[in-house]
C-alpha atoms as a PDB file:
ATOM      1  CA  UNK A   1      60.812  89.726  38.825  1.00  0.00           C
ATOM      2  CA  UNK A   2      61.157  87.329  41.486  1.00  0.00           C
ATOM      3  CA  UNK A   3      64.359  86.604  43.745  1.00  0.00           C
ATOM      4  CA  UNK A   4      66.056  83.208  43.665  1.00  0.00           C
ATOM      5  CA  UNK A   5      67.038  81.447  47.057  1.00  0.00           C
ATOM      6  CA  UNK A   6      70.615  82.317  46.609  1.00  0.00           C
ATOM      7  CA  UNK A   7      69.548  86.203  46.028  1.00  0.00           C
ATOM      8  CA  UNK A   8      67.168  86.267  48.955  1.00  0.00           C
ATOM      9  CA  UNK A   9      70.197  84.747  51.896  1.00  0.00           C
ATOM     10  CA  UNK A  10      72.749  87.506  49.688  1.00  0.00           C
ATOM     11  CA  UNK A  11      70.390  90.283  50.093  1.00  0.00           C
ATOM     12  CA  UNK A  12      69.656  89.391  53.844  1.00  0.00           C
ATOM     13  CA  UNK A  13      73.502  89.081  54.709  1.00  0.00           C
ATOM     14  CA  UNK A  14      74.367  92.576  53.038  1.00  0.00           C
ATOM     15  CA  UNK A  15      71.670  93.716  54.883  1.00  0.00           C
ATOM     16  CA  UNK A  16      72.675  92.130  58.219  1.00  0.00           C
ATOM     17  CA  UNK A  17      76.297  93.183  58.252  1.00  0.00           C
ATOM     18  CA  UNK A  18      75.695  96.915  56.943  1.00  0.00           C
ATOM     19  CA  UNK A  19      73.170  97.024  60.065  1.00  0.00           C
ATOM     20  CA  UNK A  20      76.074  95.868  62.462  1.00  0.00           C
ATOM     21  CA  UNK A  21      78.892  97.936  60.840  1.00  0.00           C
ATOM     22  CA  UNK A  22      76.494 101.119  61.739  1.00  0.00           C
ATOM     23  CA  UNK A  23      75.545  99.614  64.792  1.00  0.00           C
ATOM     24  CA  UNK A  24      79.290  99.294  65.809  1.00  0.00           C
ATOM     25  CA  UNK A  25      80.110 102.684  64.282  1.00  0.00           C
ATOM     26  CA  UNK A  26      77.394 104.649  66.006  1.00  0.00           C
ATOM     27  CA  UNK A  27      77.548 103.028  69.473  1.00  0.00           C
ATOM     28  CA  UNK A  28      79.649 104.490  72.766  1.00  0.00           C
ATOM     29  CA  UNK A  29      82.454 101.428  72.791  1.00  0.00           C
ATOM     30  CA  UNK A  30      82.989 101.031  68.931  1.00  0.00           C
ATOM     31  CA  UNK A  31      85.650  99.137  68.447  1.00  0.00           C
ATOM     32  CA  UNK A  32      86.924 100.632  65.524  1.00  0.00           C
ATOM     33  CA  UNK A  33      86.904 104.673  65.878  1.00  0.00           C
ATOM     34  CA  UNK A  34      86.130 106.111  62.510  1.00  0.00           C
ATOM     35  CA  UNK A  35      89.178 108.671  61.838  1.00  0.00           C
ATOM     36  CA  UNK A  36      88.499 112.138  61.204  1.00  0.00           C
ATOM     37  CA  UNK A  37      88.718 112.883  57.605  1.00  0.00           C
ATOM     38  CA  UNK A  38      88.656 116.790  57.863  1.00  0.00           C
ATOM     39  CA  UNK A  39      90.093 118.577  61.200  1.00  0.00           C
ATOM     40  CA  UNK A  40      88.746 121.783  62.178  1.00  0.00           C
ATOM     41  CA  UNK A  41      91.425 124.607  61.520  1.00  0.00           C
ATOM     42  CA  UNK A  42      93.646 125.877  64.733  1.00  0.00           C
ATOM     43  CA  UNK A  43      93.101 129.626  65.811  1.00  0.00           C
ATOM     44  CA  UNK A  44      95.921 131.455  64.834  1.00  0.00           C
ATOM     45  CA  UNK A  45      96.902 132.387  68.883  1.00  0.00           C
ATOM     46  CA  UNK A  46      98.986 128.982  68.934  1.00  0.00           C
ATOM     47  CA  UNK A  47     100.551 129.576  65.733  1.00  0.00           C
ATOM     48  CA  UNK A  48     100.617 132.932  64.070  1.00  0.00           C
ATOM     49  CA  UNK A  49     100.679 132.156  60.717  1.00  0.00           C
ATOM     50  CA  UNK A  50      98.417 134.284  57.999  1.00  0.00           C
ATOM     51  CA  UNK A  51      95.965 131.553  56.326  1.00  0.00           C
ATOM     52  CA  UNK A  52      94.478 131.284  52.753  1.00  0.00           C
ATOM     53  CA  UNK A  53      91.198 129.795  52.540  1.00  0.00           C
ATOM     54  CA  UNK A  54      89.431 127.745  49.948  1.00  0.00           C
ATOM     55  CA  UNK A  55      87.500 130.112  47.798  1.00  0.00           C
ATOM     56  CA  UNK A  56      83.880 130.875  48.658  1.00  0.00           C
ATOM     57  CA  UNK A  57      81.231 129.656  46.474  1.00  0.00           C
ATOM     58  CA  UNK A  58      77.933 130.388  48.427  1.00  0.00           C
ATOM     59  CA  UNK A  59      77.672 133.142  51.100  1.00  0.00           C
ATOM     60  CA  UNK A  60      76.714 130.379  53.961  1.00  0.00           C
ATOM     61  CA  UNK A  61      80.434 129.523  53.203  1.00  0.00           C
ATOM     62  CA  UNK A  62      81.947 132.833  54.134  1.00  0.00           C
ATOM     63  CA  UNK A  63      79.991 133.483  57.571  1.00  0.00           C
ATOM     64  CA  UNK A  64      82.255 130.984  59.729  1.00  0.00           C
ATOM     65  CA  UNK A  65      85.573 133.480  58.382  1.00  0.00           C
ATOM     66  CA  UNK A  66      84.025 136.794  59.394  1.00  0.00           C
ATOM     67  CA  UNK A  67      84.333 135.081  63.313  1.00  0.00           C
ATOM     68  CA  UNK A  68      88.273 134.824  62.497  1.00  0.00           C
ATOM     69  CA  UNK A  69      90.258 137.949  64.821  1.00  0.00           C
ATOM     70  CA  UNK A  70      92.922 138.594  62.161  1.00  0.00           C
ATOM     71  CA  UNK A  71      91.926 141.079  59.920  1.00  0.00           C
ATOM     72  CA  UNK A  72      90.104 139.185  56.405  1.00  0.00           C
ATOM     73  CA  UNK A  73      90.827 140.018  52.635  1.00  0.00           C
ATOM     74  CA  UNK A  74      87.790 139.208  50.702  1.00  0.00           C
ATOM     75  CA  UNK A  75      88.629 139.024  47.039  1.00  0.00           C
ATOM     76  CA  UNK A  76      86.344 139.318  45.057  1.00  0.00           C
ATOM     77  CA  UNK A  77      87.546 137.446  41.143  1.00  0.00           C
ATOM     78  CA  UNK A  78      86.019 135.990  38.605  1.00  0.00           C
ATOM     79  CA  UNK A  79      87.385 132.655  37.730  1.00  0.00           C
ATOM     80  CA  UNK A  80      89.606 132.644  34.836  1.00  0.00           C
ATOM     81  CA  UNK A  81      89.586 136.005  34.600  1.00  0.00           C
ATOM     82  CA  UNK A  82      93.063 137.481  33.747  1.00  0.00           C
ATOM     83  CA  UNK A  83      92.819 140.096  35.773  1.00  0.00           C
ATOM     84  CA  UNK A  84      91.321 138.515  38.987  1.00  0.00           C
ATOM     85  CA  UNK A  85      94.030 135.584  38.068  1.00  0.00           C
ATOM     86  CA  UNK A  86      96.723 138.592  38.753  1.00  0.00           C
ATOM     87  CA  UNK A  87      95.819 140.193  41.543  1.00  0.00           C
ATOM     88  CA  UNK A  88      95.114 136.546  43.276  1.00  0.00           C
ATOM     89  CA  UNK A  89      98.460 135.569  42.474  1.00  0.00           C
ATOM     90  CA  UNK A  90     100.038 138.506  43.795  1.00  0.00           C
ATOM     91  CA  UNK A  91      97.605 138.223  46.826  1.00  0.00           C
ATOM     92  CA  UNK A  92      98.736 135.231  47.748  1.00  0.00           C
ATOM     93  CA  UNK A  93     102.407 135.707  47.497  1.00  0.00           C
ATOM     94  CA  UNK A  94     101.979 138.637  49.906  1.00  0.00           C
ATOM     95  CA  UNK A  95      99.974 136.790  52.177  1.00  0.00           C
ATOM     96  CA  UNK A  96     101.513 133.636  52.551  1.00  0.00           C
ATOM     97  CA  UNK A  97     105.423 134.930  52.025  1.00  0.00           C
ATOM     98  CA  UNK A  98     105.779 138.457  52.240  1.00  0.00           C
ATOM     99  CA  UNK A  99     104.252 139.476  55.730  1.00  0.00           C
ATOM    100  CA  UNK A 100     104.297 136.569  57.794  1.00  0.00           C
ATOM    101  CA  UNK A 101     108.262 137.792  57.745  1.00  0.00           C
ATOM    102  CA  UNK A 102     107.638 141.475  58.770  1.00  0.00           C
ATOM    103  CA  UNK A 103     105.253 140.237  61.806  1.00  0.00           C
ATOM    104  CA  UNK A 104     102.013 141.084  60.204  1.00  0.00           C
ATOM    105  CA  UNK A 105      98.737 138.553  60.638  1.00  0.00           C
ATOM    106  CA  UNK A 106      95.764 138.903  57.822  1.00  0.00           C
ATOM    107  CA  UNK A 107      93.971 136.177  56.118  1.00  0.00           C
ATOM    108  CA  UNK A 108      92.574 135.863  52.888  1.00  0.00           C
ATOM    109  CA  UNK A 109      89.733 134.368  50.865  1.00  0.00           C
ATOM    110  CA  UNK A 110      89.017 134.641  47.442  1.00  0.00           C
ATOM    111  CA  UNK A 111      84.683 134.946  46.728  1.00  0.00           C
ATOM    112  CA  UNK A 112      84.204 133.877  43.329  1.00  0.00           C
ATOM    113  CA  UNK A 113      81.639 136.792  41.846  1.00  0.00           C
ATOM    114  CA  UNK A 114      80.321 134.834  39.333  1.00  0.00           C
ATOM    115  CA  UNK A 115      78.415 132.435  40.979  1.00  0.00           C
ATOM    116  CA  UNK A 116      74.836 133.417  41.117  1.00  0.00           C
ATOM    117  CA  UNK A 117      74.731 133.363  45.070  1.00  0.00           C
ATOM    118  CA  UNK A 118      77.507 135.386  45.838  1.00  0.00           C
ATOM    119  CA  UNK A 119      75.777 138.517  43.592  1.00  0.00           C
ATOM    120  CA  UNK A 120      74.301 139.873  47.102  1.00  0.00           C
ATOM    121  CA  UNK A 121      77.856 140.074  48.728  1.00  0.00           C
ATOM    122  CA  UNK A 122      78.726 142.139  45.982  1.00  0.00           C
ATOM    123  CA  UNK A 123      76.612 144.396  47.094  1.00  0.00           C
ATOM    124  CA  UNK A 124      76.885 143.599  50.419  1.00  0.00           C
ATOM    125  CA  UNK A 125      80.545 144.674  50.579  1.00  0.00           C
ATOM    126  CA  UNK A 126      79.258 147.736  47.902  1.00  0.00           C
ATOM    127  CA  UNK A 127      82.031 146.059  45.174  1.00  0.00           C
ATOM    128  CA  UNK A 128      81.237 147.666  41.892  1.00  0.00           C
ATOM    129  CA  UNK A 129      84.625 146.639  40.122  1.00  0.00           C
ATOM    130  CA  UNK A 130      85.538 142.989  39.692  1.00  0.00           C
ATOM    131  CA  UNK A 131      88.406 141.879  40.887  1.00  0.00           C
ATOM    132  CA  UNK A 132      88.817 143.834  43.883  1.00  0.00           C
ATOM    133  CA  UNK A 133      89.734 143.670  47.301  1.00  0.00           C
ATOM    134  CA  UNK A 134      87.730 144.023  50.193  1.00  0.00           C
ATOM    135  CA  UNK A 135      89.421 144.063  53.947  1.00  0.00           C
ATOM    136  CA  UNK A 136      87.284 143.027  56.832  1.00  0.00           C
ATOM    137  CA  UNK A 137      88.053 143.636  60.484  1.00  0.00           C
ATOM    138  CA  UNK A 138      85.723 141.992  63.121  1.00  0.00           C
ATOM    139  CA  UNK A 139      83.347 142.191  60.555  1.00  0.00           C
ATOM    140  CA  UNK A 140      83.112 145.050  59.475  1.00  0.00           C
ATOM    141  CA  UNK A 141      84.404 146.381  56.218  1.00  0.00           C
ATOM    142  CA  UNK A 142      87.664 148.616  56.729  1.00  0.00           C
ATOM    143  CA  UNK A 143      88.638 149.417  53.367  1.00  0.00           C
ATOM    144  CA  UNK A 144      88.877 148.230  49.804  1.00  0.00           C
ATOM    145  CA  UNK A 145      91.364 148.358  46.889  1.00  0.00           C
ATOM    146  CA  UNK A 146      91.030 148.312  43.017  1.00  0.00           C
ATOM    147  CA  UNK A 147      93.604 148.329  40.549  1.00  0.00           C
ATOM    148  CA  UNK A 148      92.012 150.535  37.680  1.00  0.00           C
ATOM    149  CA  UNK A 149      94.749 149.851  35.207  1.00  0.00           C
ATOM    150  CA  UNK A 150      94.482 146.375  36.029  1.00  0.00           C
ATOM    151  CA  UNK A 151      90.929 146.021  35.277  1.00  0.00           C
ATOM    152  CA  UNK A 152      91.128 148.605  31.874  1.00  0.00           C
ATOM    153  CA  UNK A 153      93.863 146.570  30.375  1.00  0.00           C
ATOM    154  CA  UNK A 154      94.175 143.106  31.964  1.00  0.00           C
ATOM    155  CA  UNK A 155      96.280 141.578  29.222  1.00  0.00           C
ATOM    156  CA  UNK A 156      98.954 144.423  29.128  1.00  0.00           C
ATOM    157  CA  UNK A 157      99.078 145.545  32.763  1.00  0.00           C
ATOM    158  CA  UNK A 158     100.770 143.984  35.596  1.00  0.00           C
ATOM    159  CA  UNK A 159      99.765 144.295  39.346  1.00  0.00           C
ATOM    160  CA  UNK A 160     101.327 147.566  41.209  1.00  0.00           C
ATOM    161  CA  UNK A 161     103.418 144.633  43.914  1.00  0.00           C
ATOM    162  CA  UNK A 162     104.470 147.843  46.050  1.00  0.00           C
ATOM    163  CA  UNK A 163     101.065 149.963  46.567  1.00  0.00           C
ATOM    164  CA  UNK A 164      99.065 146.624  47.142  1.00  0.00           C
ATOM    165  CA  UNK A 165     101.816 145.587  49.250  1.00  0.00           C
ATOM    166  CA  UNK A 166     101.513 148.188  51.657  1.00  0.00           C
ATOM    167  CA  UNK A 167      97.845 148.657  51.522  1.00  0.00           C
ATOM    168  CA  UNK A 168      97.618 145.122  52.672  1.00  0.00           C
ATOM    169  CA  UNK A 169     100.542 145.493  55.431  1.00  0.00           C
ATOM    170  CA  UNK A 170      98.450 149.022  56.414  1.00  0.00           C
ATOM    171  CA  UNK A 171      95.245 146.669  57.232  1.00  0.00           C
ATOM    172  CA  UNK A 172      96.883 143.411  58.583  1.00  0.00           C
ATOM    173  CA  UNK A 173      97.455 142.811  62.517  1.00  0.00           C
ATOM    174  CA  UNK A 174     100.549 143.870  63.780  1.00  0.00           C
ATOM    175  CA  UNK A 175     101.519 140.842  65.741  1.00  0.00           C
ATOM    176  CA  UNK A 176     105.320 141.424  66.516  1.00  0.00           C
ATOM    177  CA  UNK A 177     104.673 144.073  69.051  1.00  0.00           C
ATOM    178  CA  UNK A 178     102.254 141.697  71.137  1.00  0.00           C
ATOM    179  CA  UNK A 179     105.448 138.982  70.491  1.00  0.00           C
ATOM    180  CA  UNK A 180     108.161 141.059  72.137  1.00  0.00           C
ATOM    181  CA  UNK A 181     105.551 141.945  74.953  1.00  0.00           C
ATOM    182  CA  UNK A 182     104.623 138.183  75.826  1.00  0.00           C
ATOM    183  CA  UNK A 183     108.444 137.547  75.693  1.00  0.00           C
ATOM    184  CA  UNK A 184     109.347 140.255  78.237  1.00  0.00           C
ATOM    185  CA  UNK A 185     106.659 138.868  80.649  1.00  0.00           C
END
């Protein structure tokens, strides 16, 4: 099928002004600075706040988080799970709320088991129960946590808040002492 005249000059002009508008947006002295969609996140040395990241879906994912220097929670769920749904929830609400108050820095990252290339850091991190917990410190596994009621009877059990409490708290980074110390400088 042939082009008309009038389909030809639109063609050409789309073609034209796409080629400028990457022109413009590649060269040194663009006049219009494309805006960054997607910052890079802050170490937490400025602001000491525990972080939860998105949930890892491919291992490639998780290597850039085992660089982080506070101590990392790798959770390993599956998704929908009701189970892995508790013991995220109550993950979460320990992370984000319940330490950040008693001075204590840990991340945490939820790696979703069932996806077909996260089966090696199962047994990378030697996890044999789904959900479970997994803490990392400068890369290298430090301990782990299961909640075998949780996982025999997921629909009738509830998470045990206190002993996963302070098996997190054990493992996080203790950053009020290094507070008081940088204040007394």
């Amino acid at each position: 099928m042939a082009l008309t005249e009038k389909q030809k000059w639109m063609l050409g002009g789309t073609v034209l002004v796409g080629g400028l508008a990457v022109f413009l947006q590649s060269s040194r002295f663009a006049p219009f600075k494309p805006q960054k969609i997607i910052y890079p996140p802050q170490t937490p040395t400025g602001n000491n706040k525990n972080r939860i990241f998105m949930a890892v879906r491919d291992p490639s994912e998780l290597q850039p988080l085992l660089n982080t220097k506070p101590p990392l929670l790798l959770n390993f769920v599956y998704r929908g799970e009701p189970a892995s749904n508790k013991l995220t929830g109550a993950l979460q609400r320990i992370v984000a709320y319940d330490l950040e108050d008693d001075g204590k820095l840990i991340n945490l990252v939820d790696i979703e088991s069932d996806e077909p290339a996260n089966k090696d850091l199962l047994l990378t991190y030697q996890v044999n129960t789904v959900p479970s917990v997994v803490v990392v410190k400068k890369q290298i596994p430090r301990g782990s946590y299961v909640d075998k009621d949780l996982v025999a009877d997921p629909e009738h059990s509830e998470v045990k808040w206190d002993e996963l409490r302070l098996w997190v708290a054990q493992h996080a980074q203790d950053i009020s002492n290094s507070e008081s110390q940088t204040s007394k400088k």
